[in-house]
C-alpha atoms as a PDB file:
ATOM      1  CA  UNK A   1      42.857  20.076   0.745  1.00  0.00           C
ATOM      2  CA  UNK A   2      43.648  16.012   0.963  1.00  0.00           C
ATOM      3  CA  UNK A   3      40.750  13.956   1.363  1.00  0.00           C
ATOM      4  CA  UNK A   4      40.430  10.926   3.284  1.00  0.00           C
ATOM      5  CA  UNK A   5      38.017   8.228   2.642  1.00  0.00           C
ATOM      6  CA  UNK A   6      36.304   6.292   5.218  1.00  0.00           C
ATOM      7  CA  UNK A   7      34.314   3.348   6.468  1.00  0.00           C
ATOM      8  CA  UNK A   8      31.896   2.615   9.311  1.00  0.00           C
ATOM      9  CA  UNK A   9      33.950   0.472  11.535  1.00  0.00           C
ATOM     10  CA  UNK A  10      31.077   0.628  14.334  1.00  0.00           C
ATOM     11  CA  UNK A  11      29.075   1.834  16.914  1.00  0.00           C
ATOM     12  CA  UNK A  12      30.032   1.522  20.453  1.00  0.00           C
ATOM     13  CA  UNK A  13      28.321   2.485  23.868  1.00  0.00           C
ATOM     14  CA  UNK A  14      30.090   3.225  27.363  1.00  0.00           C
ATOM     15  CA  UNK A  15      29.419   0.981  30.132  1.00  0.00           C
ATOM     16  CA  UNK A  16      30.108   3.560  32.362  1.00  0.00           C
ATOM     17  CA  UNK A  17      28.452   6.902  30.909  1.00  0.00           C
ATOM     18  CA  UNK A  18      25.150   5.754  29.923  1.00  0.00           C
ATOM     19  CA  UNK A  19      23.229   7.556  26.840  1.00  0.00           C
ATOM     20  CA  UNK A  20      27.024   7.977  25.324  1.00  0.00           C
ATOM     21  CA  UNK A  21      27.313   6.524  22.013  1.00  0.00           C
ATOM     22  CA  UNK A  22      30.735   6.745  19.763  1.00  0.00           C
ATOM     23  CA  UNK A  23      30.466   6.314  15.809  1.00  0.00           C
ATOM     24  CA  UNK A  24      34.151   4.944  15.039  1.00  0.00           C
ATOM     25  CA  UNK A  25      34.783   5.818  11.300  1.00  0.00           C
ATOM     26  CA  UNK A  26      38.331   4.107  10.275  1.00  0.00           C
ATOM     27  CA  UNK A  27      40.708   5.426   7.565  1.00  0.00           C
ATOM     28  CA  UNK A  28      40.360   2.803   4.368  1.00  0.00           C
ATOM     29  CA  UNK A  29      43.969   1.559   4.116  1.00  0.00           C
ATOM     30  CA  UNK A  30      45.185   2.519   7.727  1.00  0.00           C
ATOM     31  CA  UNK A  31      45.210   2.164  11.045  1.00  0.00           C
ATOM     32  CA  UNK A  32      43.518   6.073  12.396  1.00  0.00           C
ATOM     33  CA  UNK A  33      40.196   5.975  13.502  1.00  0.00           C
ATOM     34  CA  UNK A  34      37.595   8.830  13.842  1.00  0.00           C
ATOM     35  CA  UNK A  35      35.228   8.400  17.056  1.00  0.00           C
ATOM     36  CA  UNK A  36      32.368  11.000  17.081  1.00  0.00           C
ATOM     37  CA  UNK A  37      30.333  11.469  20.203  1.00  0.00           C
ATOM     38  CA  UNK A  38      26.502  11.023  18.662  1.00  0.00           C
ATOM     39  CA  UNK A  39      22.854  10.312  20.336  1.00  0.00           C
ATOM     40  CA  UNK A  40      21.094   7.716  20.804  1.00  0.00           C
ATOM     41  CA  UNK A  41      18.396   8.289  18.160  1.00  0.00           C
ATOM     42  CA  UNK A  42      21.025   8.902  15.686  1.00  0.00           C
ATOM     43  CA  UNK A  43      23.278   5.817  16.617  1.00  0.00           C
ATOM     44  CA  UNK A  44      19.434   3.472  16.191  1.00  0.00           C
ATOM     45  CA  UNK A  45      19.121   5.022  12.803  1.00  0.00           C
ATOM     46  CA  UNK A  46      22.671   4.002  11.598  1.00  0.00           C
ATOM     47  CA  UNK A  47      22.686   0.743  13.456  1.00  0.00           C
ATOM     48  CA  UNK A  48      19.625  -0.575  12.348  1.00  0.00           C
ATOM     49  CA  UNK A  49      20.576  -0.184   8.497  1.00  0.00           C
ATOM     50  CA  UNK A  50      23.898  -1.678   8.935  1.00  0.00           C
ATOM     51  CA  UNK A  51      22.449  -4.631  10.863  1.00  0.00           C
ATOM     52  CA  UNK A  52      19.859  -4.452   7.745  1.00  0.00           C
ATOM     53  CA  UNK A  53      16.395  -4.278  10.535  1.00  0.00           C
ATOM     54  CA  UNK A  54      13.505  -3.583   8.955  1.00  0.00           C
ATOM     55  CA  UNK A  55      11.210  -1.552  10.972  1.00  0.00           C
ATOM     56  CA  UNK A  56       7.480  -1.966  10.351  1.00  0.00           C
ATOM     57  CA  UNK A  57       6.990   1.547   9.428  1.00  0.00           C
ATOM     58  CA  UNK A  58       9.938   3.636   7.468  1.00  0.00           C
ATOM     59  CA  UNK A  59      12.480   5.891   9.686  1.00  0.00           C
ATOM     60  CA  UNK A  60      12.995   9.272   9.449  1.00  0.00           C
ATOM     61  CA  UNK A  61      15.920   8.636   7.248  1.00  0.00           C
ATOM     62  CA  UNK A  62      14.255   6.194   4.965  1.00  0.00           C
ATOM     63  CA  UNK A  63      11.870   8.783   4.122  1.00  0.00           C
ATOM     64  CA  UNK A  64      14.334  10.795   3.160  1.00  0.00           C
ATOM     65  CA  UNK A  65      15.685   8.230   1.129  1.00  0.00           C
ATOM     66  CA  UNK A  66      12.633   7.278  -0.789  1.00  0.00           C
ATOM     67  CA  UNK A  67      11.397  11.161  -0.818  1.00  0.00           C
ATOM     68  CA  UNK A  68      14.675  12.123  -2.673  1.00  0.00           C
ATOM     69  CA  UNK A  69      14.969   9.111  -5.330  1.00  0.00           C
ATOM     70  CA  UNK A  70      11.313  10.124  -6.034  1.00  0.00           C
ATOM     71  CA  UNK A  71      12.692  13.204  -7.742  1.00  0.00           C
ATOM     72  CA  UNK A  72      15.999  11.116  -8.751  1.00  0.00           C
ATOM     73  CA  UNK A  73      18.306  13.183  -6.428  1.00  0.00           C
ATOM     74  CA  UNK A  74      21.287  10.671  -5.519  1.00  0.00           C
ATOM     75  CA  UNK A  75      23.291  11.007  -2.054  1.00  0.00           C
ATOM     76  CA  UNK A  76      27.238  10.333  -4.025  1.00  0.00           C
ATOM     77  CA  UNK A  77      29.913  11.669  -1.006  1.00  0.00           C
ATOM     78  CA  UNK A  78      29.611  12.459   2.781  1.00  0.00           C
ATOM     79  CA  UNK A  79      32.427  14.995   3.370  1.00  0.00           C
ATOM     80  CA  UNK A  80      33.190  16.354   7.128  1.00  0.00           C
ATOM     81  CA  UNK A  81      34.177  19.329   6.590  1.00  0.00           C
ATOM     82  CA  UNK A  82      35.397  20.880   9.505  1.00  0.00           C
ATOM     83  CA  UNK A  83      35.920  20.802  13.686  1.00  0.00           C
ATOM     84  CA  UNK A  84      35.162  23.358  15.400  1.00  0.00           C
ATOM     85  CA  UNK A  85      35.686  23.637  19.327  1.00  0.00           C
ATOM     86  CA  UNK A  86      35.148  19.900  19.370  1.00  0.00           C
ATOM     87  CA  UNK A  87      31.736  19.811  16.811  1.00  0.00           C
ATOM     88  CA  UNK A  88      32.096  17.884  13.499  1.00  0.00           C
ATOM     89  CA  UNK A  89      30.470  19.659  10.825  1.00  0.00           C
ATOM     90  CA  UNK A  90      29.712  17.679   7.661  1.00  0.00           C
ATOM     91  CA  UNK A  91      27.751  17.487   3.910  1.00  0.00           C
ATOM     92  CA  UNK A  92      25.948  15.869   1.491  1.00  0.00           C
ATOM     93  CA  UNK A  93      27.152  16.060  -1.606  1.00  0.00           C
ATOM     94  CA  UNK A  94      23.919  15.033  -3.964  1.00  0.00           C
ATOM     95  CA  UNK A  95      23.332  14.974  -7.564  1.00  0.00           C
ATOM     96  CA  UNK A  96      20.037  15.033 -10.254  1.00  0.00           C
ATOM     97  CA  UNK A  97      22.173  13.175 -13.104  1.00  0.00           C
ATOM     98  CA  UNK A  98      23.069  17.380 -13.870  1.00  0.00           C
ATOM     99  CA  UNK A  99      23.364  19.283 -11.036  1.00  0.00           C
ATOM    100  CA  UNK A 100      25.567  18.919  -8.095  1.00  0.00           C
ATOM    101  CA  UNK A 101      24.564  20.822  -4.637  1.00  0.00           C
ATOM    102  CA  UNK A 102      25.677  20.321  -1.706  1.00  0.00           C
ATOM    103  CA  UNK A 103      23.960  20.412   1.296  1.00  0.00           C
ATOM    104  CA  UNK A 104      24.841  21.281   5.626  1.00  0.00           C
ATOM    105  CA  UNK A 105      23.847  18.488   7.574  1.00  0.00           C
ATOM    106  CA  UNK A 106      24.820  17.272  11.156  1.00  0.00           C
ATOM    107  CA  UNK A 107      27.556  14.573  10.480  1.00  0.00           C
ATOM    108  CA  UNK A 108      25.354  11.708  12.341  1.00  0.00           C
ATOM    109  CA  UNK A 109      22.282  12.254  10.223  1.00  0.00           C
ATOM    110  CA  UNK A 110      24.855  12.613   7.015  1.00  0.00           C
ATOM    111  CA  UNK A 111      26.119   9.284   7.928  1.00  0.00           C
ATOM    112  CA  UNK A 112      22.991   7.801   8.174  1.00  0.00           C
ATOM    113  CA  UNK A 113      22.226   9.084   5.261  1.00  0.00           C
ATOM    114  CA  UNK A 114      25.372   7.734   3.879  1.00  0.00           C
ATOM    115  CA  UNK A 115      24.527   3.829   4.657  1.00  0.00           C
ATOM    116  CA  UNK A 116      21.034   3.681   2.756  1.00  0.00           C
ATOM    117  CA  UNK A 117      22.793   5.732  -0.518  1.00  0.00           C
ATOM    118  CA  UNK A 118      25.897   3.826  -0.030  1.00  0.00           C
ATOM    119  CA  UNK A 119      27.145   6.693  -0.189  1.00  0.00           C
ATOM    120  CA  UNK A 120      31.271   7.411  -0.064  1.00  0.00           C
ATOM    121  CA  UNK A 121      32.078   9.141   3.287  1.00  0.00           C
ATOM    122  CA  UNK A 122      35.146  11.114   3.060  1.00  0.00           C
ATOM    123  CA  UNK A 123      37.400  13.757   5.661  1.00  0.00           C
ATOM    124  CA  UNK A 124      39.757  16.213   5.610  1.00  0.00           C
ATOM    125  CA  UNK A 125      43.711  14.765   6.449  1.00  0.00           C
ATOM    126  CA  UNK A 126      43.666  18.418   9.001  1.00  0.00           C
ATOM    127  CA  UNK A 127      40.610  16.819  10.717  1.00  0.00           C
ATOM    128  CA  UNK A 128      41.584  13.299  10.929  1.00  0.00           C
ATOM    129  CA  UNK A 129      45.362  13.827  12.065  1.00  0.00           C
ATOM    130  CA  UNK A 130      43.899  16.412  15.090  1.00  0.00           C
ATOM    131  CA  UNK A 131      41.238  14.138  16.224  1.00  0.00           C
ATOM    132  CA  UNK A 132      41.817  10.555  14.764  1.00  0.00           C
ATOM    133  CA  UNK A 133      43.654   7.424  17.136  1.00  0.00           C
ATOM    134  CA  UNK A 134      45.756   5.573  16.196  1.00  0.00           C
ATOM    135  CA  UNK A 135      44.855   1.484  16.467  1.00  0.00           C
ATOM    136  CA  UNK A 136      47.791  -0.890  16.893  1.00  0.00           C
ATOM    137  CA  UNK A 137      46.353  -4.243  15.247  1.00  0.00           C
ATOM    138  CA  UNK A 138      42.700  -5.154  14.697  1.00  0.00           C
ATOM    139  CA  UNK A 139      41.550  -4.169  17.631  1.00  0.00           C
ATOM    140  CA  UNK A 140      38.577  -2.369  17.607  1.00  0.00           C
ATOM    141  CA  UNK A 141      38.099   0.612  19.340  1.00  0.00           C
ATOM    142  CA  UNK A 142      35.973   0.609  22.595  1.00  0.00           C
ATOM    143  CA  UNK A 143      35.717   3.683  24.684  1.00  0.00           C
ATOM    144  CA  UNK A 144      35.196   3.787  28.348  1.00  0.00           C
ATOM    145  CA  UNK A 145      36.111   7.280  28.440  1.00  0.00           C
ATOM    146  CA  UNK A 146      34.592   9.409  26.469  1.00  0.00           C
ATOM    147  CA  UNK A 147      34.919  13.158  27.898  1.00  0.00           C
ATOM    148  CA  UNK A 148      37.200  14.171  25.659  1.00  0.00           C
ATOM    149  CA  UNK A 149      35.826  13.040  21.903  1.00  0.00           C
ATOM    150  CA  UNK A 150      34.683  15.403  19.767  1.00  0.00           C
ATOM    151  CA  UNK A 151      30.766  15.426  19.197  1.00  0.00           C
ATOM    152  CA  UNK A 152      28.355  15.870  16.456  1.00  0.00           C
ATOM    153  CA  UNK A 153      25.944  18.827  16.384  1.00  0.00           C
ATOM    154  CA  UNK A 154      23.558  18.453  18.552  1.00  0.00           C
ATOM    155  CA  UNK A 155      24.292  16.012  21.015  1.00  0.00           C
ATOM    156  CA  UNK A 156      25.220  17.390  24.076  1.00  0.00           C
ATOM    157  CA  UNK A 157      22.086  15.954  25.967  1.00  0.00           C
ATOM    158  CA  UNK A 158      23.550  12.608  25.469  1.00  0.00           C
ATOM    159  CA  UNK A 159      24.341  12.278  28.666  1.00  0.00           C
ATOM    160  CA  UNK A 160      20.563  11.857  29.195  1.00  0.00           C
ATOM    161  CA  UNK A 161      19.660   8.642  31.482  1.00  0.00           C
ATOM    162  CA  UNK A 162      17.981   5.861  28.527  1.00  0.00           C
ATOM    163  CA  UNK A 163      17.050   2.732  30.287  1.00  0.00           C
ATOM    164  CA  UNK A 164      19.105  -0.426  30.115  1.00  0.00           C
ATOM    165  CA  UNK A 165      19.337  -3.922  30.346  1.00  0.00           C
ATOM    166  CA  UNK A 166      21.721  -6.386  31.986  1.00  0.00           C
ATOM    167  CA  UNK A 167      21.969  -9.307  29.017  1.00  0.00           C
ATOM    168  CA  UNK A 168      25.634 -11.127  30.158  1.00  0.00           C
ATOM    169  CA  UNK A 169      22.543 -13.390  32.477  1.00  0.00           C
ATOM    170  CA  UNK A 170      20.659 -14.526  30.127  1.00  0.00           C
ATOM    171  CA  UNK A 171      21.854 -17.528  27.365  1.00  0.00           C
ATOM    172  CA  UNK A 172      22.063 -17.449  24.016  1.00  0.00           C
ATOM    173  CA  UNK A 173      18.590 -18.567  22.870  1.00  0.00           C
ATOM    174  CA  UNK A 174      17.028 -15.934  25.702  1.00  0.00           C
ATOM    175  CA  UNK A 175      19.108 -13.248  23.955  1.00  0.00           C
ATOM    176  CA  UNK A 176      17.414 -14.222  20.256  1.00  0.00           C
ATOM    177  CA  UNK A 177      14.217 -14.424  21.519  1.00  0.00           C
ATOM    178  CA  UNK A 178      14.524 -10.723  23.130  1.00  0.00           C
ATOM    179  CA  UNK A 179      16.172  -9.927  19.778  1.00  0.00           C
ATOM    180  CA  UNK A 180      12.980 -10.662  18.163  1.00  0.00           C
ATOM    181  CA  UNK A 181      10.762  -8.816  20.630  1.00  0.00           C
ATOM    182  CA  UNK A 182      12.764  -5.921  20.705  1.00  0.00           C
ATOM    183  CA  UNK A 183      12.446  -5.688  16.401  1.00  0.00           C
ATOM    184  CA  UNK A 184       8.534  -6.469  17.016  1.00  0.00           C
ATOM    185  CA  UNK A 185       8.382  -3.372  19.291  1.00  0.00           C
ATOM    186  CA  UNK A 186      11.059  -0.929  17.153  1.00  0.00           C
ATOM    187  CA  UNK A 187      12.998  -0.585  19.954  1.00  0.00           C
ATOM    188  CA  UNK A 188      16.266  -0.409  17.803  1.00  0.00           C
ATOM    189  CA  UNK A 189      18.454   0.520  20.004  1.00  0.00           C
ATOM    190  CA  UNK A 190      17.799  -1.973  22.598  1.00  0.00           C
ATOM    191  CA  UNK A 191      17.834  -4.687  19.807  1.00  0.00           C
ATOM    192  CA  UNK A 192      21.383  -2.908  18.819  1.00  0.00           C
ATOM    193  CA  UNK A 193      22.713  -3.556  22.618  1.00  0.00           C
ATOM    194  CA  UNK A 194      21.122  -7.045  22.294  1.00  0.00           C
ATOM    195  CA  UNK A 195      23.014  -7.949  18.971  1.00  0.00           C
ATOM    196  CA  UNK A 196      26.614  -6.087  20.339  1.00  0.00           C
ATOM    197  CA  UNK A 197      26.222  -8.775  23.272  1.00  0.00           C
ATOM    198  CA  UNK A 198      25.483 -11.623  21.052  1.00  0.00           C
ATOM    199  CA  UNK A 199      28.602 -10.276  18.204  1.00  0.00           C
ATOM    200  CA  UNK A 200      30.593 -10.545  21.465  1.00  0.00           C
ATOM    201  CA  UNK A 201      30.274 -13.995  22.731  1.00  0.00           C
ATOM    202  CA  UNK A 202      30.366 -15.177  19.256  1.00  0.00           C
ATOM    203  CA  UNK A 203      34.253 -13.448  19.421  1.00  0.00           C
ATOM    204  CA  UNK A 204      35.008 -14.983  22.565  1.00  0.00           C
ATOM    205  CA  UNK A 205      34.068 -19.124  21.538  1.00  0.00           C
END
């Protein structure tokens, strides 16, 4: 079957359904995009290593990381594999220098995965042309709506109530010095919200 590679376009939250966070893969080289439903603990471990945080003690995932180099096993390809009744299903695809396995892993914890091996994250051209959209220009791809988006394994409590904050108040310098608190504490994913309302007034000057 035709593979597609990928790349992380972003991570965006609905205004209007809280807890529900979309991963928005894009096709390299095109205009389709890939949103997958994901939870909140999942979305804080991929944001924080794309925003490059560095959290005081290491993450789940950065234990992996440093537990599998240990024994020089390499994370080279994310491929998701299949959708089934609106679940992604993905693997790793991981090497010792002479043996290649591959291993079942939720798609948000492969991606994860993906950003601290810099890893190559690939799909399936069946997968992407059922449940990709299609983006007209650069416009990146915020969802208000969300019912309807395929999810990842596992996160159908993501409709779970997580506290918020209202940030379009408070100025610029209040929002870096809450920045800084929030990476003090390890609250990633309210440092995540934080930084997506900073990226956006820096769009808008």
């Amino acid at each position: 079957m035709k593979k597609v590679k990928l790349d992380i376009i972003g991570l965006s939250y609905s205004q209007t359904q809280s807890g529900a966070y979309a991963l928005v893969l894009g096709e390299v080289n095109g205009r389709r995009r890939l949103p997958i439903i994901i939870g909140a603990f999942e979305a804080q471990a991929i944001a924080i290593e794309i925003e490059k945080m560095v959290p005081s003690r290491p993450l789940t995932h950065d234990l992996f990381k440093t537990f599998a180099q240990t024994y020089n096993v390499q994370i080279t390809e994310i491929l998701i594999y299949n959708l089934v009744e609106g679940v992604f299903f993905a693997k790793l695809i991981c090497t010792d220098g002479e043996n290649i396995q591959e291993i079942d892993a939720r798609t948000s914890d492969a991606i994860a995965l993906a950003v601290r091996f810099n890893a190559t994250i690939y799909t399936y051209e069946f997968i992407l042309s059922s449940a990709g959209i299609v983006i007209e220009g650069n416009d990146f791809l915020f969802l208000e709506n969300m019912e309807n988006i395929p999810k990842d394994q596992g996160s159908e409590d993501i409709g779970a109530s997580i506290p918020g904050a209202n940030y379009k108040s408070l100025s610029i310098e209040e929002l870096n010095q809450k920045l800084q608190e929030a990476i003090a504490e390890e609250a990633y994913e309210k440092a995540a919200r934080i930084r997506d309302e900073l990226s956006k007034r820096n769009s808008d000057k």
